[in-house]
PDB file of N, CA and C in Angstrom:
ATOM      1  N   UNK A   1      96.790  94.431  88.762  1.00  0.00           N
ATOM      2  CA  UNK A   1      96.031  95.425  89.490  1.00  0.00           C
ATOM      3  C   UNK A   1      94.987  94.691  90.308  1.00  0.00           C
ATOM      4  N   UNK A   2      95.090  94.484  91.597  1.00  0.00           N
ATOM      5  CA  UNK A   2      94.169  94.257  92.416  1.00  0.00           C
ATOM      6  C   UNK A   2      92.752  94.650  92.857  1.00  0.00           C
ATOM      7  N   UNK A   3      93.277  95.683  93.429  1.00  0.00           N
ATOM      8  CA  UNK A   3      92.150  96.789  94.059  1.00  0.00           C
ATOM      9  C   UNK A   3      91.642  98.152  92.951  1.00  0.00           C
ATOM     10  N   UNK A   4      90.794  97.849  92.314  1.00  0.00           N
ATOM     11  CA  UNK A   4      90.070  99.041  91.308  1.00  0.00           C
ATOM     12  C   UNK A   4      89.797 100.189  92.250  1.00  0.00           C
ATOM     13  N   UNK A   5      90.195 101.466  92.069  1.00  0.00           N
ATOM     14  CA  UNK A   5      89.991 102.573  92.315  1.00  0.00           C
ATOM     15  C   UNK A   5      88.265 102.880  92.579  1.00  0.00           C
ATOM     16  N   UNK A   6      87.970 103.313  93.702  1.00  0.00           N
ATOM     17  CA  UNK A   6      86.264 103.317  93.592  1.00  0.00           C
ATOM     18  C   UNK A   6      85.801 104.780  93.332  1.00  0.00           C
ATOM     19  N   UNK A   7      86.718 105.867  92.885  1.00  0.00           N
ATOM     20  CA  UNK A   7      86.405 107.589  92.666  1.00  0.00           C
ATOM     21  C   UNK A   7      86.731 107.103  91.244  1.00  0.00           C
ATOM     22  N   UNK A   8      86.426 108.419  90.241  1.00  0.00           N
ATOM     23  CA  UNK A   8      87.240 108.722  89.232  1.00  0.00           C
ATOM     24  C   UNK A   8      88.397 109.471  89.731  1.00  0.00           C
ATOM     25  N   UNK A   9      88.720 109.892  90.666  1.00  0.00           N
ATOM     26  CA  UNK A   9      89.650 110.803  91.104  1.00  0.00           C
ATOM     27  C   UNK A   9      90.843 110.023  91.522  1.00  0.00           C
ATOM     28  N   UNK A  10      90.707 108.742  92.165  1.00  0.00           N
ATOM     29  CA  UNK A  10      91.569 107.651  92.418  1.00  0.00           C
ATOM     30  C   UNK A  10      91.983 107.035  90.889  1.00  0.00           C
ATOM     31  N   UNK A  11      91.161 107.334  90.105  1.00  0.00           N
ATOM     32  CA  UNK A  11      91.565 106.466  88.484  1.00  0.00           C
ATOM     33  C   UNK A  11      92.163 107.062  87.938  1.00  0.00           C
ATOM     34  N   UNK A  12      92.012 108.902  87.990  1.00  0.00           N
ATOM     35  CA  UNK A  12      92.584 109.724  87.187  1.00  0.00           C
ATOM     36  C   UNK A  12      94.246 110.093  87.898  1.00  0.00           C
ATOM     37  N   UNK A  13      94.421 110.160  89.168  1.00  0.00           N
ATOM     38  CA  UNK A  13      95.791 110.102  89.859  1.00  0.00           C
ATOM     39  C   UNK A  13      96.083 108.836  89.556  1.00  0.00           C
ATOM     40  N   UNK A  14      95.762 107.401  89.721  1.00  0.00           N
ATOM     41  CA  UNK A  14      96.772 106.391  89.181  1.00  0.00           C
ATOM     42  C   UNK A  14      97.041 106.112  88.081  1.00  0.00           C
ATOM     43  N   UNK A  15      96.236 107.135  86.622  1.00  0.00           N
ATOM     44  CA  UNK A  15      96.748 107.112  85.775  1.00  0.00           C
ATOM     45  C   UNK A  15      97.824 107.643  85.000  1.00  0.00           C
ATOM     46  N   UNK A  16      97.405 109.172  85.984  1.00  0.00           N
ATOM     47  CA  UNK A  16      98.812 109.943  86.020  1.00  0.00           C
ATOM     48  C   UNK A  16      99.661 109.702  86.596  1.00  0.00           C
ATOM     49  N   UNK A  17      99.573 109.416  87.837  1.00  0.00           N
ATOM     50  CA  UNK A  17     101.198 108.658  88.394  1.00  0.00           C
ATOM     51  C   UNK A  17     101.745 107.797  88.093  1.00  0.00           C
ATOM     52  N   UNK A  18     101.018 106.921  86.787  1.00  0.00           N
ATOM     53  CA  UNK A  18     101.998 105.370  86.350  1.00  0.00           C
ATOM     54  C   UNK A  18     101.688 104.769  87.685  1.00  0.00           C
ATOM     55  N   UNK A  19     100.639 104.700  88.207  1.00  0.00           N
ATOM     56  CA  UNK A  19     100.034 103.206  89.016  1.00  0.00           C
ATOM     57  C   UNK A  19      99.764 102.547  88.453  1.00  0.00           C
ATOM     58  N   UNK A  20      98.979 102.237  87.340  1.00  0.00           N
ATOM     59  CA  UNK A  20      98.861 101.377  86.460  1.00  0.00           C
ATOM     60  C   UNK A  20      98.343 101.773  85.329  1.00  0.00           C
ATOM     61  N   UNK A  21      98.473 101.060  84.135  1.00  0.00           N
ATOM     62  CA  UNK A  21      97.977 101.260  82.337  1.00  0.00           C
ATOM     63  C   UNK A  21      96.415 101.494  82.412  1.00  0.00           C
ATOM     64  N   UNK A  22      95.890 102.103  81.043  1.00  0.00           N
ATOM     65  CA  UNK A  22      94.451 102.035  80.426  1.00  0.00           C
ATOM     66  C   UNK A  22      94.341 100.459  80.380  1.00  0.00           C
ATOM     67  N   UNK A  23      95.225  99.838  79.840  1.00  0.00           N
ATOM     68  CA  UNK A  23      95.248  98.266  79.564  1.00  0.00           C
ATOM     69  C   UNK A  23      94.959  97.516  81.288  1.00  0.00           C
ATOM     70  N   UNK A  24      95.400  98.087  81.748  1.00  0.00           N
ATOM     71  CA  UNK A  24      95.731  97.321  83.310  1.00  0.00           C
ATOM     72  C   UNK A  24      94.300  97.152  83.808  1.00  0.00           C
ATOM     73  N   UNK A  25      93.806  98.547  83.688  1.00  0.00           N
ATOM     74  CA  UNK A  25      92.659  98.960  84.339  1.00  0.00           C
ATOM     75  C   UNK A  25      91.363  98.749  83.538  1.00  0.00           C
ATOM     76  N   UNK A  26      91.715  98.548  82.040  1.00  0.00           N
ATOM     77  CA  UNK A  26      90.916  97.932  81.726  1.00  0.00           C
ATOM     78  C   UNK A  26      90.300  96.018  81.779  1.00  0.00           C
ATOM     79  N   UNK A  27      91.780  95.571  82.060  1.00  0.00           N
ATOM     80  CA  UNK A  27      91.619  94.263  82.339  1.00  0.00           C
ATOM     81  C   UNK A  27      91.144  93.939  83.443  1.00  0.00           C
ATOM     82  N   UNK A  28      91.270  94.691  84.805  1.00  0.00           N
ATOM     83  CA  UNK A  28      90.896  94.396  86.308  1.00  0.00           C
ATOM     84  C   UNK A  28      89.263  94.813  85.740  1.00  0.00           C
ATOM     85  N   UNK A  29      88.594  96.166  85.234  1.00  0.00           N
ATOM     86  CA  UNK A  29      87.883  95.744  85.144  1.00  0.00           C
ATOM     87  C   UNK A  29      86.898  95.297  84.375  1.00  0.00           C
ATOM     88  N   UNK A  30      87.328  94.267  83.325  1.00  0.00           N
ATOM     89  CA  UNK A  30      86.369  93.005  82.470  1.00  0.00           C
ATOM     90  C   UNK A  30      86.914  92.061  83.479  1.00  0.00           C
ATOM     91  N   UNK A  31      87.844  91.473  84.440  1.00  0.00           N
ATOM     92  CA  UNK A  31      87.429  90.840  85.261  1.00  0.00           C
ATOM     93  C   UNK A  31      86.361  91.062  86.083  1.00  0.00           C
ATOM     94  N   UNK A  32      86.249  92.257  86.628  1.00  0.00           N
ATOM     95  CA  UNK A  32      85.374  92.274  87.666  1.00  0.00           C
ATOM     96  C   UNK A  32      84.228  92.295  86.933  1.00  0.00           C
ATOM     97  N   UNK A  33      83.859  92.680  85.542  1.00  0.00           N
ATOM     98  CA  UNK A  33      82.492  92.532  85.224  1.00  0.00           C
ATOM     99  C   UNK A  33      81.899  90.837  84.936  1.00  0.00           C
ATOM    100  N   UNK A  34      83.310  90.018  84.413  1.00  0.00           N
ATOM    101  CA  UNK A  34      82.964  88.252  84.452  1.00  0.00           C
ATOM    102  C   UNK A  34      82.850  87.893  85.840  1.00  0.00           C
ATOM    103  N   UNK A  35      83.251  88.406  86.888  1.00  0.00           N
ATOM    104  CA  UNK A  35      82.880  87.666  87.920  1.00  0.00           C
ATOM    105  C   UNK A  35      81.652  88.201  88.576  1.00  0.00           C
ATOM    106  N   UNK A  36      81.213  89.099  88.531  1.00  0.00           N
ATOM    107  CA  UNK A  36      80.007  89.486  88.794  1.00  0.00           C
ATOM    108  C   UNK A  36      78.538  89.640  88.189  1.00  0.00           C
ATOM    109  N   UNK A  37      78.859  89.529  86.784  1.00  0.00           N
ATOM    110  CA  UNK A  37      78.116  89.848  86.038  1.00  0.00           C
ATOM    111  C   UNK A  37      76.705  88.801  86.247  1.00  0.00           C
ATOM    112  N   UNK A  38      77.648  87.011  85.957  1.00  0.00           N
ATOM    113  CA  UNK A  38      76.561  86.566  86.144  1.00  0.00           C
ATOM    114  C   UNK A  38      75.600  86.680  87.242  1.00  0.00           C
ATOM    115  N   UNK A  39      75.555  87.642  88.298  1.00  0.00           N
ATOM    116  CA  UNK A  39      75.118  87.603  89.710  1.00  0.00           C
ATOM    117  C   UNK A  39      73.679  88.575  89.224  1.00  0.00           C
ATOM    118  N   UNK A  40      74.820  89.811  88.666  1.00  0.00           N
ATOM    119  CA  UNK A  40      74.072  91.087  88.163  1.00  0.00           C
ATOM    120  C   UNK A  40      73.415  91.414  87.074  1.00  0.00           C
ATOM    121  N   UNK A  41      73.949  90.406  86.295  1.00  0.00           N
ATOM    122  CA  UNK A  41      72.964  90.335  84.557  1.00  0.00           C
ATOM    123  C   UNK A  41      72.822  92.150  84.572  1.00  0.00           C
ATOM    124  N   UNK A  42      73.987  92.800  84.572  1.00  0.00           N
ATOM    125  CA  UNK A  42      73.741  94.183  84.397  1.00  0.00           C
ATOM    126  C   UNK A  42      74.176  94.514  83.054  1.00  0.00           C
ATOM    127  N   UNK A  43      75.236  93.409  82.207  1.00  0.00           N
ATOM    128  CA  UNK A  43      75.628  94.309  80.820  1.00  0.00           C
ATOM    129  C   UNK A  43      74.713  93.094  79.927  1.00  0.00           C
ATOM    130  N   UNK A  44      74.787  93.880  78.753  1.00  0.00           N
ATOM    131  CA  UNK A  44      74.119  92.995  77.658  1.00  0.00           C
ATOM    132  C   UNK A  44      75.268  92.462  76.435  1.00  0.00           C
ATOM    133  N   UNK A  45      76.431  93.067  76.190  1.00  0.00           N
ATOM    134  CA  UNK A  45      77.112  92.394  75.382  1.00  0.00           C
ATOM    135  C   UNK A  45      78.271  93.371  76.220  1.00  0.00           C
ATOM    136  N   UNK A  46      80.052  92.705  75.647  1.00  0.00           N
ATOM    137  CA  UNK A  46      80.969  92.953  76.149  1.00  0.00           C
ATOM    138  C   UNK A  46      82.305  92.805  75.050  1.00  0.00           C
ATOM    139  N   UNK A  47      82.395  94.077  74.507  1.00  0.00           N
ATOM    140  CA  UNK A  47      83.543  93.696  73.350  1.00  0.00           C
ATOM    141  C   UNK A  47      84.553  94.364  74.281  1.00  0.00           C
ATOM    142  N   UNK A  48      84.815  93.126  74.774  1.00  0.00           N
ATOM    143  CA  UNK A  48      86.444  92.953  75.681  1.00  0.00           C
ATOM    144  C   UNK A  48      87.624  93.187  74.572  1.00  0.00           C
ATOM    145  N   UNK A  49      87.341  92.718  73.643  1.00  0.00           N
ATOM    146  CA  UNK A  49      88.544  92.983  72.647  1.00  0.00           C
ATOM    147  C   UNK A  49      88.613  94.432  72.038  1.00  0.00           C
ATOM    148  N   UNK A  50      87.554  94.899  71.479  1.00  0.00           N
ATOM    149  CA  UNK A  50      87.952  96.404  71.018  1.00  0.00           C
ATOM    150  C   UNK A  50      87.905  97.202  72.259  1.00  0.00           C
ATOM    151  N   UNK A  51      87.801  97.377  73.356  1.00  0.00           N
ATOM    152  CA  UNK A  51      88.009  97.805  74.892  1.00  0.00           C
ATOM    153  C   UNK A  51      89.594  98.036  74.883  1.00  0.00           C
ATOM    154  N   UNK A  52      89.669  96.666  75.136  1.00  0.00           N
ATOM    155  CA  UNK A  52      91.714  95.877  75.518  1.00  0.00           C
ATOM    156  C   UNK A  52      92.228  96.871  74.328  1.00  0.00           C
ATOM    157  N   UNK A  53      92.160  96.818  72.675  1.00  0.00           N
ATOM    158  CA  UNK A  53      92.365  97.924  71.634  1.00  0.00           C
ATOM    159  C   UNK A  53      92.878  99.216  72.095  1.00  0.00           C
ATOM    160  N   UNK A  54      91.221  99.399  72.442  1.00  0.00           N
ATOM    161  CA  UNK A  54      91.257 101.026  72.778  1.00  0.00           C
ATOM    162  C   UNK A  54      92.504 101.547  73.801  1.00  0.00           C
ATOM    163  N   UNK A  55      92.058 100.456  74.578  1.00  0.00           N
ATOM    164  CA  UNK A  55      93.371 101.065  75.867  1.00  0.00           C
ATOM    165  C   UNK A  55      94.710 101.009  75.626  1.00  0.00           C
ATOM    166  N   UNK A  56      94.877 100.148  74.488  1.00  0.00           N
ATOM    167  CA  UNK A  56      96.285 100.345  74.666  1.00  0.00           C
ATOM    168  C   UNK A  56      96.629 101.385  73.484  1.00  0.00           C
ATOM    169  N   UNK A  57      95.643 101.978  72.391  1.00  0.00           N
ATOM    170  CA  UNK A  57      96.050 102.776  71.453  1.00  0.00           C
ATOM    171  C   UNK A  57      96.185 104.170  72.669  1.00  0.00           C
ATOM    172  N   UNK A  58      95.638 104.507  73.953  1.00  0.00           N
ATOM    173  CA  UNK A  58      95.306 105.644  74.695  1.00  0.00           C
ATOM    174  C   UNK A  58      96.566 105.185  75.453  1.00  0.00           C
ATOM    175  N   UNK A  59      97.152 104.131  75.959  1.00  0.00           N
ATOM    176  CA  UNK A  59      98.372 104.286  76.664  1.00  0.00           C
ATOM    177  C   UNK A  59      99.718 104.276  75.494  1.00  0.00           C
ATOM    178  N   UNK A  60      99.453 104.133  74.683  1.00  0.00           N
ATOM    179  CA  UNK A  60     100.580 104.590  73.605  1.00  0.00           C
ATOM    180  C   UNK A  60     100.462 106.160  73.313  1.00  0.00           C
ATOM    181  N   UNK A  61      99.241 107.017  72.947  1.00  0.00           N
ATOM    182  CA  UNK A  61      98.975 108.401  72.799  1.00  0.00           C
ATOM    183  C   UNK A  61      99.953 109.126  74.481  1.00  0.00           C
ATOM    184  N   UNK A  62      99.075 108.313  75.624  1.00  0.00           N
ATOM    185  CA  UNK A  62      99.928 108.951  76.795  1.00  0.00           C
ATOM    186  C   UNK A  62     101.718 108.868  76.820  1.00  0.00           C
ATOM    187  N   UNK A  63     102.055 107.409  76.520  1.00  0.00           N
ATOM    188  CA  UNK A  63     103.418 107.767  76.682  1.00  0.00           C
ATOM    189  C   UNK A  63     104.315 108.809  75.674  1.00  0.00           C
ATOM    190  N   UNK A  64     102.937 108.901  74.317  1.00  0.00           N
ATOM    191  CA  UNK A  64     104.001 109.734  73.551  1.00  0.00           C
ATOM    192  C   UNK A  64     103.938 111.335  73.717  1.00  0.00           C
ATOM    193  N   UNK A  65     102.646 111.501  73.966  1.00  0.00           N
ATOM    194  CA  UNK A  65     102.134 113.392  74.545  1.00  0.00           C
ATOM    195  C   UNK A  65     102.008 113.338  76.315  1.00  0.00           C
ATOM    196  N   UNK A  66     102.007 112.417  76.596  1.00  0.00           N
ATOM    197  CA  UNK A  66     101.730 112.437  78.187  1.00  0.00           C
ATOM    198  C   UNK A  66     100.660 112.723  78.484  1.00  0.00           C
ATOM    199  N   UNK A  67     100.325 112.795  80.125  1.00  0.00           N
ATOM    200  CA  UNK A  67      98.762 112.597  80.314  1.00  0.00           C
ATOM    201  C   UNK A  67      97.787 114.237  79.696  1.00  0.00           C
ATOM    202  N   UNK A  68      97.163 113.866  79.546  1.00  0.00           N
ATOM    203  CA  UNK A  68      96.228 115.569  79.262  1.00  0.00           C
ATOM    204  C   UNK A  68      96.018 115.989  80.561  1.00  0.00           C
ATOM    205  N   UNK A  69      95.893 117.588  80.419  1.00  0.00           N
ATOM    206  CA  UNK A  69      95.382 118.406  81.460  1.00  0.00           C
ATOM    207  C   UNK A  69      94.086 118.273  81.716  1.00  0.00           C
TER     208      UNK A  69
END
């Protein structure tokens, strides 16, 4: 995933259309928070790992009930 969606409305259609995973979109962005961060010193800690978790227990829930209304 390249280009991060800059609406929630762009995040919530490419999630429903299978543009890309919770996982996907969560990885583009903890990249974009390591490459910027040090600039922005905006977060204070970053559990990239229970994040990466989460998303993929929510893209397993989607493929098995599909997206919510």
């Amino acid at each position: 995933m390249k280009n991060i969606p800059l609406t929630i409305e762009e995040l919530r259609a490419g999630l429903r259309e299978k543009k890309f995973s919770c996982v996907e979109l969560v990885n583009a962005y903890c990249e974009r928070i390591k490459k910027f961060d040090g600039i922005l010193n905006s977060f204070i800690t970053i559990e990239e790992n229970r994040i990466k978790e989460q998303a993929k227990i929510v893209d397993k829930e989607i493929a098995q009930n599909g997206y919510p209304e």
